[in-house]
PDB file of N, CA and C in Angstrom:
ATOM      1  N   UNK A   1     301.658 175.471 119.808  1.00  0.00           N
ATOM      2  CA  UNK A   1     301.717 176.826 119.315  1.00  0.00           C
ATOM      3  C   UNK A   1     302.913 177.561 119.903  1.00  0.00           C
ATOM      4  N   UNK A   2     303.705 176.996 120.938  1.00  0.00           N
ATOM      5  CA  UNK A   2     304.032 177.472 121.533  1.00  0.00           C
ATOM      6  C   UNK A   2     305.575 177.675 120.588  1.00  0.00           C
ATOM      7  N   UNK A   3     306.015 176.149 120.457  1.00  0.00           N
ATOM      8  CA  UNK A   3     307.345 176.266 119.251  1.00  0.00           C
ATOM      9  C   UNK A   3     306.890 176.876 118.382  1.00  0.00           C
ATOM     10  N   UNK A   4     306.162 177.071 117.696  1.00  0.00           N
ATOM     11  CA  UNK A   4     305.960 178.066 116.249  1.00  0.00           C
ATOM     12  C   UNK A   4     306.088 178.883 116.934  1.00  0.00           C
ATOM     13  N   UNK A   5     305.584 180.190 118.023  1.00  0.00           N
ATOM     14  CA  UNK A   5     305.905 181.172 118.400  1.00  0.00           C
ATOM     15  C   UNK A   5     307.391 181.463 118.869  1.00  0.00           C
ATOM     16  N   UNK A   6     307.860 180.514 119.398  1.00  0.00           N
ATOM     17  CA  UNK A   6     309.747 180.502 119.240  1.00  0.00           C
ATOM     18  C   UNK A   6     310.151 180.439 118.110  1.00  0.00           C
ATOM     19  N   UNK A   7     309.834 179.976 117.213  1.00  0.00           N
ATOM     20  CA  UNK A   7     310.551 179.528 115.793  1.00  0.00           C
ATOM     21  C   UNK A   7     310.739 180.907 115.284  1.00  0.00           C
ATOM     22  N   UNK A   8     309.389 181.784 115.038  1.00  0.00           N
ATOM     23  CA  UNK A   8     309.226 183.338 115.002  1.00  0.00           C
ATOM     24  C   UNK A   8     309.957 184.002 115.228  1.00  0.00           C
ATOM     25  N   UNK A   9     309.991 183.867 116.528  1.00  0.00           N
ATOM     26  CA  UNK A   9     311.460 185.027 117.221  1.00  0.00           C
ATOM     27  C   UNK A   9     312.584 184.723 116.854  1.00  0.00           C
ATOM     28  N   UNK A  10     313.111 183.733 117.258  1.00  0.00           N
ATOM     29  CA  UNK A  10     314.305 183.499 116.617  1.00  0.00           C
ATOM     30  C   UNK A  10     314.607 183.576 114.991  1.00  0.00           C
ATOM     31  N   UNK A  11     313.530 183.521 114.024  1.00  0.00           N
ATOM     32  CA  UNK A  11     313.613 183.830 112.115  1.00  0.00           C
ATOM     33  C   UNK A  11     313.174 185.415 112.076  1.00  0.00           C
ATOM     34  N   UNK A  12     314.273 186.050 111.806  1.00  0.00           N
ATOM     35  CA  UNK A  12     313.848 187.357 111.274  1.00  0.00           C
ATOM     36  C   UNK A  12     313.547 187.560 110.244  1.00  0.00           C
ATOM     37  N   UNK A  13     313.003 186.723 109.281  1.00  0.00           N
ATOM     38  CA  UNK A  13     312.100 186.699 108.270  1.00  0.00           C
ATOM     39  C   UNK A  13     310.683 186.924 108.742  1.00  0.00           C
ATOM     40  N   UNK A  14     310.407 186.638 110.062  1.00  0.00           N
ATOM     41  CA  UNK A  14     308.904 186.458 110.639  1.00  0.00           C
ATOM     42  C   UNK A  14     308.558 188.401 110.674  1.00  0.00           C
ATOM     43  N   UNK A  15     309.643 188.684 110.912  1.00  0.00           N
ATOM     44  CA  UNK A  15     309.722 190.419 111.380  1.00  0.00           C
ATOM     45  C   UNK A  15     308.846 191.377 110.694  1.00  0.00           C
ATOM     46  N   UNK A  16     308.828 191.297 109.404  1.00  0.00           N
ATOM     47  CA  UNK A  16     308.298 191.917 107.940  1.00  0.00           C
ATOM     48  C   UNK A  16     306.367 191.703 107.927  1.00  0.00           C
ATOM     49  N   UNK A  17     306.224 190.767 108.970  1.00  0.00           N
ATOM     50  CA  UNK A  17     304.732 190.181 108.945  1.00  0.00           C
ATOM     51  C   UNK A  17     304.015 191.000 109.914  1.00  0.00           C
ATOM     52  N   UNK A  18     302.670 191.078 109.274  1.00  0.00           N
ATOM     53  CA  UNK A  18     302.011 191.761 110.726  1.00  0.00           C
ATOM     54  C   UNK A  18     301.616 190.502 111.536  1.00  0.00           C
ATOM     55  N   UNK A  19     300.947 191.360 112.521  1.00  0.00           N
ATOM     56  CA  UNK A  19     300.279 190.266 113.575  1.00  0.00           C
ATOM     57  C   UNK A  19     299.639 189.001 113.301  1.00  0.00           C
ATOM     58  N   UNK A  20     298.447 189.638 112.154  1.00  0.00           N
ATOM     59  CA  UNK A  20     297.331 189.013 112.049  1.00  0.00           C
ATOM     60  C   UNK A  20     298.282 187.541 110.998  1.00  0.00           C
ATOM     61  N   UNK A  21     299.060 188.134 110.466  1.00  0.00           N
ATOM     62  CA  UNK A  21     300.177 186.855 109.332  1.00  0.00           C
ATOM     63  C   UNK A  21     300.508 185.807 110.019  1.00  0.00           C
ATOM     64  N   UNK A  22     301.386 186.241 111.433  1.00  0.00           N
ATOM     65  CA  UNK A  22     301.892 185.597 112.075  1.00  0.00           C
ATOM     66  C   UNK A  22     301.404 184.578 113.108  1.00  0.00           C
ATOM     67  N   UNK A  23     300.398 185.318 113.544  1.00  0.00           N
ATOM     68  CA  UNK A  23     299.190 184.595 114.179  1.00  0.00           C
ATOM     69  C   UNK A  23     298.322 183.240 113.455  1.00  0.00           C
ATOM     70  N   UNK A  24     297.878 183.484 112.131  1.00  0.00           N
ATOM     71  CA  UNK A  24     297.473 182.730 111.274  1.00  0.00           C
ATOM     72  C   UNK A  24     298.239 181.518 110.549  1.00  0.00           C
ATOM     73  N   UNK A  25     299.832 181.964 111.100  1.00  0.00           N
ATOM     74  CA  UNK A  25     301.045 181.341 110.598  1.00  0.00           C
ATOM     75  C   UNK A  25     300.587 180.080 111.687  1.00  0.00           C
ATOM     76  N   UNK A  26     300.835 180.690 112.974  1.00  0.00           N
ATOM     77  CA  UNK A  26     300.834 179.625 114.108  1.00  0.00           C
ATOM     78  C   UNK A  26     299.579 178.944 114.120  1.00  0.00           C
ATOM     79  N   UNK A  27     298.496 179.428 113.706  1.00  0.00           N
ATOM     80  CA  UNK A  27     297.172 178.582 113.659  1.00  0.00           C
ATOM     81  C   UNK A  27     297.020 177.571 113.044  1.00  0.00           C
ATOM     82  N   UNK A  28     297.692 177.807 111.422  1.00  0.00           N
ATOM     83  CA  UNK A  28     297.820 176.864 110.318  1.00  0.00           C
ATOM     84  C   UNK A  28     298.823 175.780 110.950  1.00  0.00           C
ATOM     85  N   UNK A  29     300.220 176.124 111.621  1.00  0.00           N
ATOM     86  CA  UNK A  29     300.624 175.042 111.964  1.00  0.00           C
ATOM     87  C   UNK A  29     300.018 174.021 113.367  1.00  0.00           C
ATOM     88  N   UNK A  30     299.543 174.446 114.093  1.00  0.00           N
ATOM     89  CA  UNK A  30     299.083 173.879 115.284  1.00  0.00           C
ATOM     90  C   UNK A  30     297.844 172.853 113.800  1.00  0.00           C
ATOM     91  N   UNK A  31     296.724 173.830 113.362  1.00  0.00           N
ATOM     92  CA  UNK A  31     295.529 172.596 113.229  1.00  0.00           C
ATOM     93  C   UNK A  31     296.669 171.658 112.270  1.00  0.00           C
ATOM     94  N   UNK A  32     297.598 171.887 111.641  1.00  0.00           N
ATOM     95  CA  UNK A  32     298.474 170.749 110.829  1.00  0.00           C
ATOM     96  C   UNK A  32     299.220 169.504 111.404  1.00  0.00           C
ATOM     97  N   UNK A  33     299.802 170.063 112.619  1.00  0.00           N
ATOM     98  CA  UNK A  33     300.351 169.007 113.888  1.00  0.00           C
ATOM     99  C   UNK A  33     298.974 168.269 114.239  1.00  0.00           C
ATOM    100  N   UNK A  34     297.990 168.838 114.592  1.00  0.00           N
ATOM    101  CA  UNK A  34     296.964 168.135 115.309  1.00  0.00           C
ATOM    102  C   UNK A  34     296.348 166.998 114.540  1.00  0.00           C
ATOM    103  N   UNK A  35     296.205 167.474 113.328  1.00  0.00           N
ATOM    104  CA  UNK A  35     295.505 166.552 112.323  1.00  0.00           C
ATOM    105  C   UNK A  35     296.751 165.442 111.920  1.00  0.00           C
ATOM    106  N   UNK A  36     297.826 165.445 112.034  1.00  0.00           N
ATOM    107  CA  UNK A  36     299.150 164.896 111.582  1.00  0.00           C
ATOM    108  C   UNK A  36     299.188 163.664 112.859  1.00  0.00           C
ATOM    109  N   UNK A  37     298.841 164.338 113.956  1.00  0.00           N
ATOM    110  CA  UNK A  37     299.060 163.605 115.353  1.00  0.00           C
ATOM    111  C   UNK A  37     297.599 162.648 115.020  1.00  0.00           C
ATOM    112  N   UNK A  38     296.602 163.123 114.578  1.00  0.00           N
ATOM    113  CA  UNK A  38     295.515 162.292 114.491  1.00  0.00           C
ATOM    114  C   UNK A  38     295.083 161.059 113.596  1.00  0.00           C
ATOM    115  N   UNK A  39     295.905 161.304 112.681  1.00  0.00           N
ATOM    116  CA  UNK A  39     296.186 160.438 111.583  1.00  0.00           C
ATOM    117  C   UNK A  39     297.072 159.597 111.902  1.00  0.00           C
ATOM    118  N   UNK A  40     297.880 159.800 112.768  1.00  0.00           N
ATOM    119  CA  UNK A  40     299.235 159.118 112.772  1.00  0.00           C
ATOM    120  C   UNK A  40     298.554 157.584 113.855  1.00  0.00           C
ATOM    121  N   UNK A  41     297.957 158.590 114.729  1.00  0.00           N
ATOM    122  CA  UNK A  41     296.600 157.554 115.806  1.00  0.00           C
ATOM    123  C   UNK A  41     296.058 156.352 115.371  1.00  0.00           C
ATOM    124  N   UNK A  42     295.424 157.059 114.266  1.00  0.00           N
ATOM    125  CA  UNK A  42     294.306 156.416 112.784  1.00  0.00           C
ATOM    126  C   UNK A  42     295.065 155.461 112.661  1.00  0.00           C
ATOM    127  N   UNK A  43     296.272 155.513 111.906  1.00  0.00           N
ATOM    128  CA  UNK A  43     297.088 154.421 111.370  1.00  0.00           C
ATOM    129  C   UNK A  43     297.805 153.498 112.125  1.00  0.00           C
ATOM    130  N   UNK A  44     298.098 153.560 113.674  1.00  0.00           N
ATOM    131  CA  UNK A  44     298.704 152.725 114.205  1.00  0.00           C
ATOM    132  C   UNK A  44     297.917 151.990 114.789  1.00  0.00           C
ATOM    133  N   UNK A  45     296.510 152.554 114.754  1.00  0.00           N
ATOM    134  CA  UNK A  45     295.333 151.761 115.116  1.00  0.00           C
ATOM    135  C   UNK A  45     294.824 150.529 114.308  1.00  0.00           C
ATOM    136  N   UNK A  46     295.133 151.265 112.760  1.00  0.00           N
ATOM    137  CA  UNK A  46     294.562 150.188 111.721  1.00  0.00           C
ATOM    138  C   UNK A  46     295.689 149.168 111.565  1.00  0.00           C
ATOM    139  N   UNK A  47     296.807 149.595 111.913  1.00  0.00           N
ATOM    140  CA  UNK A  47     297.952 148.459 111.797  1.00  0.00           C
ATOM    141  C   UNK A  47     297.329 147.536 113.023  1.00  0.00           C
ATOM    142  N   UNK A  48     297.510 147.576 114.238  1.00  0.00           N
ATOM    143  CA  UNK A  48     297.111 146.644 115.157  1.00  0.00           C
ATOM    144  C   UNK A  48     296.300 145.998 114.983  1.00  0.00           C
ATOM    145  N   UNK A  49     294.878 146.475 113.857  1.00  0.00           N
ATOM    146  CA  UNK A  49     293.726 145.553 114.042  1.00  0.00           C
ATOM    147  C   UNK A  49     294.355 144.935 112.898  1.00  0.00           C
ATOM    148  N   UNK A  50     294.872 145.092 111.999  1.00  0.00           N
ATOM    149  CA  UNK A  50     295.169 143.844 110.738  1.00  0.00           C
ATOM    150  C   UNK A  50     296.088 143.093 111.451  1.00  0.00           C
ATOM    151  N   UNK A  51     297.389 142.874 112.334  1.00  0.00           N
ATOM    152  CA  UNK A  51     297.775 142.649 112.921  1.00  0.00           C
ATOM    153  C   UNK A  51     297.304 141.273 113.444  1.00  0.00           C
ATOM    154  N   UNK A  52     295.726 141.626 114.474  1.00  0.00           N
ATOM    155  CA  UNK A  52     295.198 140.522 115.105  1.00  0.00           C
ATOM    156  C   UNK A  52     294.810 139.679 114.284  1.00  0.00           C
ATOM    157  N   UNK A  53     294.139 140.522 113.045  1.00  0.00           N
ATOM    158  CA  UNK A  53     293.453 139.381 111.885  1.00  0.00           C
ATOM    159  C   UNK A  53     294.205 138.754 111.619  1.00  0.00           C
ATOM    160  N   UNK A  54     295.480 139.487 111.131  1.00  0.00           N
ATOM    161  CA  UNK A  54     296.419 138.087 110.753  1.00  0.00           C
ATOM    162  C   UNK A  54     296.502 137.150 111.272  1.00  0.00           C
ATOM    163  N   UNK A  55     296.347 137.435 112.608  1.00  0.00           N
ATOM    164  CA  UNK A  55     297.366 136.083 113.586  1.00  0.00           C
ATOM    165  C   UNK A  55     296.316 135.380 113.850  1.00  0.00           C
ATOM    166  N   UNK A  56     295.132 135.452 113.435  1.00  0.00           N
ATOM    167  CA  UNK A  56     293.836 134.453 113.621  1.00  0.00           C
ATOM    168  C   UNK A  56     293.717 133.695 112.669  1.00  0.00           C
ATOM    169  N   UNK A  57     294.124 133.983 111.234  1.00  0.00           N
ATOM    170  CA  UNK A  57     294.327 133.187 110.469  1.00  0.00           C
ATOM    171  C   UNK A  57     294.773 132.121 109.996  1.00  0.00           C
TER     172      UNK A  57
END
């Protein structure tokens, strides 16, 4: 949350927004990273297990 709140300051496009916008801005991106980071988990997980299957084959 912390880079989205830099990203803010530095875009004076963010300026025009109230609080509650901007706030909700950074919320939406944090749960989007998190779920992005979690998936990304998911999948390097499912690669490794096909991985082993293969090589048992």
């Amino acid at each position: 949350m912390a880079d989205s709140y830099r990203k803010q300051l530095d875009d004076p496009s963010f300026k025009d927004l109230s609080f509650e916008e901007r706030f909700g801005l950074m919320v939406d991106t944090e749960w989007a990273r998190r779920k992005n980071n979690k998936l990304a988990v998911l999948f390097e997980n499912q690669n490794s297990i096909l991985a082993m299957l293969a090589s048992r084959i």
